[in-house]
Protein backbone atom coordinates (compact mmCIF):
# COMPACT_ATOMS: atom_id res chain seq x y z
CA UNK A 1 14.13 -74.44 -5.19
CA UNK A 2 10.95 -73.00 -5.79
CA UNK A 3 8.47 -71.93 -2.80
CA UNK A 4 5.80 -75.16 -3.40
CA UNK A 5 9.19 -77.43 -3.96
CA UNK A 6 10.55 -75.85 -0.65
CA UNK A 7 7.16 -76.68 1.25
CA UNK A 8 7.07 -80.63 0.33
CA UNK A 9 10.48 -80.60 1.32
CA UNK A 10 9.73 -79.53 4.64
CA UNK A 11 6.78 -81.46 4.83
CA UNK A 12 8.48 -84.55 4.16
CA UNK A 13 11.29 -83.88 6.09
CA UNK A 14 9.18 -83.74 8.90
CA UNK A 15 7.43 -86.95 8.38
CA UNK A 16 10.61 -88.48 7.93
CA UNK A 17 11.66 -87.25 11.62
CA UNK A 18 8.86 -88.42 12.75
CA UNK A 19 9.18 -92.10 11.60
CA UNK A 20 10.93 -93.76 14.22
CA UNK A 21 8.73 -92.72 17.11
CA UNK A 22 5.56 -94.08 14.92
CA UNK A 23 7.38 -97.14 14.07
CA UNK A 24 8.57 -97.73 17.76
CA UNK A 25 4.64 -96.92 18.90
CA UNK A 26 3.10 -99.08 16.40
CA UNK A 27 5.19 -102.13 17.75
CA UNK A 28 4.67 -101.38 21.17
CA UNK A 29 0.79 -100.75 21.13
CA UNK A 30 0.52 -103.89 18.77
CA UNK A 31 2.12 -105.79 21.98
CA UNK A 32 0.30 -104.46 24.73
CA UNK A 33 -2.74 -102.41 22.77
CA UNK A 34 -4.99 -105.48 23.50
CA UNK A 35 -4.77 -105.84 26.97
CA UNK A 36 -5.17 -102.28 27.34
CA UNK A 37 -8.25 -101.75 25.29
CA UNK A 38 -9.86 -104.27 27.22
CA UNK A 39 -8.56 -102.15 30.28
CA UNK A 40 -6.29 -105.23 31.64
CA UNK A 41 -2.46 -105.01 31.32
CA UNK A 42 0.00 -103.30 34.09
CA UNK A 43 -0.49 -99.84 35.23
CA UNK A 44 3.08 -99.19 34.18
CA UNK A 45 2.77 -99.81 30.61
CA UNK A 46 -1.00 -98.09 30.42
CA UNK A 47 1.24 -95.06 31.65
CA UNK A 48 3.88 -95.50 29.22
CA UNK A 49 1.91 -95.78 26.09
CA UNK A 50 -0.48 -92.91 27.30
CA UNK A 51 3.11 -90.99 27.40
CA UNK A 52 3.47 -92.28 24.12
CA UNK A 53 0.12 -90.52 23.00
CA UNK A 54 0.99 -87.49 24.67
CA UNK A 55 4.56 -87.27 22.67
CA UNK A 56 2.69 -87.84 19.65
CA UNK A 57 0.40 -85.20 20.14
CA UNK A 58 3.14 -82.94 21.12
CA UNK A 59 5.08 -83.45 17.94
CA UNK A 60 1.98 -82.75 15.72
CA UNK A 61 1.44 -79.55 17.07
CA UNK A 62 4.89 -78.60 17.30
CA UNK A 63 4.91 -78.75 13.64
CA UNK A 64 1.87 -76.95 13.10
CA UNK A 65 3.15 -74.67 15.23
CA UNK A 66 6.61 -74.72 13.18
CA UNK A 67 4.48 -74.16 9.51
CA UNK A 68 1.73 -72.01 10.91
CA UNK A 69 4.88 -69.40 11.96
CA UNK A 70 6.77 -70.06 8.62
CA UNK A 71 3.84 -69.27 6.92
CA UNK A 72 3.52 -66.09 8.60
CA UNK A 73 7.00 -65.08 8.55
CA UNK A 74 7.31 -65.56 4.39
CA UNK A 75 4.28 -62.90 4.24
CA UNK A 76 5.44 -60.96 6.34
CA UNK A 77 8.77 -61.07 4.27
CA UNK A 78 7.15 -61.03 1.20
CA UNK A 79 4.65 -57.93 1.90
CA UNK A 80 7.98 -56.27 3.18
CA UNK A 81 9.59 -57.04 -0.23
CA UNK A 82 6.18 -55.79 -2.16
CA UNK A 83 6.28 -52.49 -0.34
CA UNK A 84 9.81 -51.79 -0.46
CA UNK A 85 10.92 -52.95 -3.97
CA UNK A 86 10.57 -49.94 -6.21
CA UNK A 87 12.14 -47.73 -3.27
């Protein structure tokens, strides 16, 4: 597998993961988003979708945070392998 085949693979593996928590938000801000917006609804599920938002935002920069380190740690691996290959 070559390095760009690697990186949509990764890429869409994470989106994948990520599929049932956007599918089970969708559904439940559909249901109670209304009431919400228009400030209404009960505390309790104001609280829960904000957690909701929260997770979401988590989980996107958890893998930014995963990619931004791969990233690093193929050039680091890769300027190793440049400076060491003829020795």
């Amino acid at each position: 597998m070559n390095r760009e085949s690697e990186h949509l693979w990764k890429h869409e593996n994470r989106a994948l993961s990520l599929f049932p928590y956007f599918l089970s938000w969708s559904t439940v801000s559909e249901s109670f988003g209304k009431q919400v917006k228009e400030g209404g609804g009960p505390d309790a599920v104001r609280e829960y979708l904000h957690a909701l938002s929260i997770y979401k935002k988590l989980k996107v920069l958890t893998a930014q945070t995963e990619q931004s380190i791969s990233s690093l740690v193929d050039e680091a691996i890769n300027d190793f392998l440049k400076k060491y290959k003829d020795k």
